[in-house]
C-alpha atoms as a PDB file:
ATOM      1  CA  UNK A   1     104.391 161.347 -69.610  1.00  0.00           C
ATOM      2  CA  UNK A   2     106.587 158.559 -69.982  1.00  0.00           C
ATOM      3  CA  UNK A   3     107.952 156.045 -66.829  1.00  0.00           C
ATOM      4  CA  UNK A   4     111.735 154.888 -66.780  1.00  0.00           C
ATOM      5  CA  UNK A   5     112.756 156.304 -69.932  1.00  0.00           C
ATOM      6  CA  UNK A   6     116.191 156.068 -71.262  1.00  0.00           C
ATOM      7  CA  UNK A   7     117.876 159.612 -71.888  1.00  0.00           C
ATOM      8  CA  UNK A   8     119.378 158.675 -74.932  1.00  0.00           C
ATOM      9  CA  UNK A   9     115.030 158.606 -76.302  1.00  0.00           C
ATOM     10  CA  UNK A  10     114.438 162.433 -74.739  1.00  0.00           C
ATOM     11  CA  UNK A  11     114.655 165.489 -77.321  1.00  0.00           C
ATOM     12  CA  UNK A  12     117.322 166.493 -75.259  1.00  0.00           C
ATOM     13  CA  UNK A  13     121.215 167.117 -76.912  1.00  0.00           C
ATOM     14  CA  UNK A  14     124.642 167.314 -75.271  1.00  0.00           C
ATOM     15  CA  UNK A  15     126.970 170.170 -74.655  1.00  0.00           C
ATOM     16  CA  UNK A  16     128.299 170.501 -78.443  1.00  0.00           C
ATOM     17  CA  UNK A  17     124.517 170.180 -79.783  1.00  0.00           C
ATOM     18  CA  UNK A  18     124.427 166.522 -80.444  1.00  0.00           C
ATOM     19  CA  UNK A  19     121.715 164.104 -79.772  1.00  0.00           C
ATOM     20  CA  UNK A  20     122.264 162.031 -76.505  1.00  0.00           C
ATOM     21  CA  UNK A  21     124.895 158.856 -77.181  1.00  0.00           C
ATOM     22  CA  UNK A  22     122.187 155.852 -78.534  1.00  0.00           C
ATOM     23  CA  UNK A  23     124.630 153.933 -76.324  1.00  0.00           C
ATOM     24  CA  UNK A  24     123.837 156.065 -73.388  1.00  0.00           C
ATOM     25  CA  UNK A  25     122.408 153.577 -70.923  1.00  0.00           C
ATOM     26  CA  UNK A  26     121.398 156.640 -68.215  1.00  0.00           C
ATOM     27  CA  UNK A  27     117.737 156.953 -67.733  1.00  0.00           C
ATOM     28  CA  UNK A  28     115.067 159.059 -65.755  1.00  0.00           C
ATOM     29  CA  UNK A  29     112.365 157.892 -63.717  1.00  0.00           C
ATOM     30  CA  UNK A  30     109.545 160.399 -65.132  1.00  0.00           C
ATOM     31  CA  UNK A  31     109.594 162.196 -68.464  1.00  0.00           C
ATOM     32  CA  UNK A  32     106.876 164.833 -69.331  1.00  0.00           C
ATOM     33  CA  UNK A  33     106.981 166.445 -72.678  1.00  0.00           C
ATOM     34  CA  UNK A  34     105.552 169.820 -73.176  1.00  0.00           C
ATOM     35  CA  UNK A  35     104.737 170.796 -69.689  1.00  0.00           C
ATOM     36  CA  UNK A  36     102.299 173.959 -70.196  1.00  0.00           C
ATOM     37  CA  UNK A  37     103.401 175.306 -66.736  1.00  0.00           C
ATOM     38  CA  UNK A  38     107.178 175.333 -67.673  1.00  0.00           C
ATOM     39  CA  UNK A  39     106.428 176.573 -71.284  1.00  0.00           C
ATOM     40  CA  UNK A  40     106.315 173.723 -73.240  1.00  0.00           C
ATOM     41  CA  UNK A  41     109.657 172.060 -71.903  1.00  0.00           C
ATOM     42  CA  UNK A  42     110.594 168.740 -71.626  1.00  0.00           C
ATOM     43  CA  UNK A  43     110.518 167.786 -67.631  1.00  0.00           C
ATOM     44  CA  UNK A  44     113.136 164.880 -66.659  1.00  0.00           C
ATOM     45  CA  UNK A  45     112.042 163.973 -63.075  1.00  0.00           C
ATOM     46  CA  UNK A  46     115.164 162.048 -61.428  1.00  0.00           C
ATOM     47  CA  UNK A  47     114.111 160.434 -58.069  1.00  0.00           C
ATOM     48  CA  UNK A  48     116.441 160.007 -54.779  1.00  0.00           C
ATOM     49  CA  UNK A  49     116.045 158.945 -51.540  1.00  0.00           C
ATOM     50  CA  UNK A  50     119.264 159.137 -49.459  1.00  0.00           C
ATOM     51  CA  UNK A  51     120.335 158.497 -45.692  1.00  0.00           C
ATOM     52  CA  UNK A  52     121.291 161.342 -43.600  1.00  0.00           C
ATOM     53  CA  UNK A  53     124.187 158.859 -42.303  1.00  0.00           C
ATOM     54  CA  UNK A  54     127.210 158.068 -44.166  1.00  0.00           C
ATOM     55  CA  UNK A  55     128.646 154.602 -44.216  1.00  0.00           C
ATOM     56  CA  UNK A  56     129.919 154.340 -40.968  1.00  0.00           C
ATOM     57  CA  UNK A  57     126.642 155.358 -38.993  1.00  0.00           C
ATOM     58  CA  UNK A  58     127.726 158.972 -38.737  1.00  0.00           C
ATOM     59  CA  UNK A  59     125.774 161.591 -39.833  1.00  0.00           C
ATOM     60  CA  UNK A  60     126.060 163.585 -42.947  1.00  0.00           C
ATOM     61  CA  UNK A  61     128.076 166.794 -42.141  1.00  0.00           C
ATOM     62  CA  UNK A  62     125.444 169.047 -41.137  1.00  0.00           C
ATOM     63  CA  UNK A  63     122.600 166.689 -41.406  1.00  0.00           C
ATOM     64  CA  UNK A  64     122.123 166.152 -37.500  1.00  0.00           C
ATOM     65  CA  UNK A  65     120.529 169.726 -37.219  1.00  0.00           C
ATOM     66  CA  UNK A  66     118.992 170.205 -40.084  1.00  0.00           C
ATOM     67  CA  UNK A  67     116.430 168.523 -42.399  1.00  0.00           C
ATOM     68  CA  UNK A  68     117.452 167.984 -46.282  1.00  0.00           C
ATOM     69  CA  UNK A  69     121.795 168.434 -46.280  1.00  0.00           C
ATOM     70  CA  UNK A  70     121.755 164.982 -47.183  1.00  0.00           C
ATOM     71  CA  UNK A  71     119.393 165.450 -50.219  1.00  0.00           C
ATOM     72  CA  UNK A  72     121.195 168.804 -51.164  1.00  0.00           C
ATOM     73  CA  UNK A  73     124.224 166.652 -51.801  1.00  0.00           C
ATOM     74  CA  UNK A  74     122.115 164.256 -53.521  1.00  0.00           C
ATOM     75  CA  UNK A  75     120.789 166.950 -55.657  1.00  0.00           C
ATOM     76  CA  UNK A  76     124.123 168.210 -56.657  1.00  0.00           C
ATOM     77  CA  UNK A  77     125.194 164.336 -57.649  1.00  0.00           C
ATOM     78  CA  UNK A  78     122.323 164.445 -60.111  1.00  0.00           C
ATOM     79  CA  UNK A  79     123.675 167.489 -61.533  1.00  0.00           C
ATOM     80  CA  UNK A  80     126.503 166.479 -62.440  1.00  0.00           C
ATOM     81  CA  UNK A  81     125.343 162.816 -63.817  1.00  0.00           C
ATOM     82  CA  UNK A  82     123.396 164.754 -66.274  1.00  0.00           C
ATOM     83  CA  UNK A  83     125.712 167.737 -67.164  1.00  0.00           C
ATOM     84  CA  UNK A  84     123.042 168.023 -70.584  1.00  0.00           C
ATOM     85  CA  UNK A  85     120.852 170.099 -68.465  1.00  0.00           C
ATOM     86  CA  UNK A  86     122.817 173.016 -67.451  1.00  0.00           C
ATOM     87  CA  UNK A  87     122.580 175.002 -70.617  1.00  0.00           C
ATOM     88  CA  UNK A  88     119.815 173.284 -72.429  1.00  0.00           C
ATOM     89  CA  UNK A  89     116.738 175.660 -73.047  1.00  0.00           C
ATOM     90  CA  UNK A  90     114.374 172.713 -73.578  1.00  0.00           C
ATOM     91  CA  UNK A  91     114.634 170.525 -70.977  1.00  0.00           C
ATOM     92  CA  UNK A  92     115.148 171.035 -67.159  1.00  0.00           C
ATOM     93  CA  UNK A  93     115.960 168.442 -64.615  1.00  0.00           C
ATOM     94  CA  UNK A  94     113.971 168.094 -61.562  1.00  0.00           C
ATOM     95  CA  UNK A  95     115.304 166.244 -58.726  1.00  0.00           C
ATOM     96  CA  UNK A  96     112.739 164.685 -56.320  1.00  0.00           C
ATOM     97  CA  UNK A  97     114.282 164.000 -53.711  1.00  0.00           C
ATOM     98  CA  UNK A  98     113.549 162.543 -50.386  1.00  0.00           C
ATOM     99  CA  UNK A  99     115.545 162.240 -46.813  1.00  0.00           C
ATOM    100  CA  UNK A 100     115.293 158.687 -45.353  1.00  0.00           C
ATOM    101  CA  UNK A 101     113.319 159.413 -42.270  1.00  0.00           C
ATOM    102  CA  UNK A 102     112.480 162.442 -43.681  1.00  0.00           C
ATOM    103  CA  UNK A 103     109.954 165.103 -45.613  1.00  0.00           C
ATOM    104  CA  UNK A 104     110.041 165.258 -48.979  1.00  0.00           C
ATOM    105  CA  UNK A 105     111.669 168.077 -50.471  1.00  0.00           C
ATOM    106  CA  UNK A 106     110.829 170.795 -53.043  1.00  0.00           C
ATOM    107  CA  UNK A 107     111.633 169.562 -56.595  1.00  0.00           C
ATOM    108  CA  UNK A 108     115.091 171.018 -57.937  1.00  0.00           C
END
């Protein structure tokens, strides 16, 4: 397991089968390589902790009756900061993620 680790240093490889950018400055919080449970892939644990209000005070759309809209959004976000993970068979990306005044949410 490795802490703070810059993406660009995973195994992982973009979406035309190249090696991460070594000027890639993106990094994940928790790296585990060769997780027996998930069959030997490379787990890139992203953590986020977000507001249920926006800006203004207001809340998230939705996220007055019901717990974890605001993290579902966060979620997606992630996603699409690290596109790499959508089709790659070695690595997954799990989001931890965490409403402020909240529960913590299953990892995505």
């Amino acid at each position: 397991m490795v802490n703070d680790h810059f993406l660009r240093d995973t195994n992982l490889i973009d979406r035309e089968g190249r090696p991460i950018d070594p000027e890639d400055d993106r990094r994940i919080e928790i790296v585990v390589y060769n997780a027996p449970r998930f069959g030997g892939a490379t787990l890139c644990c992203d953590i986020t902790m977000v507001c249920p209000l926006d800006r203004r005070g207001r809340p998230v759309g939705g996220a007055a009756g019901a717990d974890g809209v605001a993290s579902a959004q966060a979620v997606r976000r992630k996603h699409d900061c690290y596109p790499e993970f959508a089709d790659s068979p070695a690595a997954r990306l799990v989001v931890l993620k965490n409403d402020v005044g909240g529960r913590w949410g299953a990892g995505e």
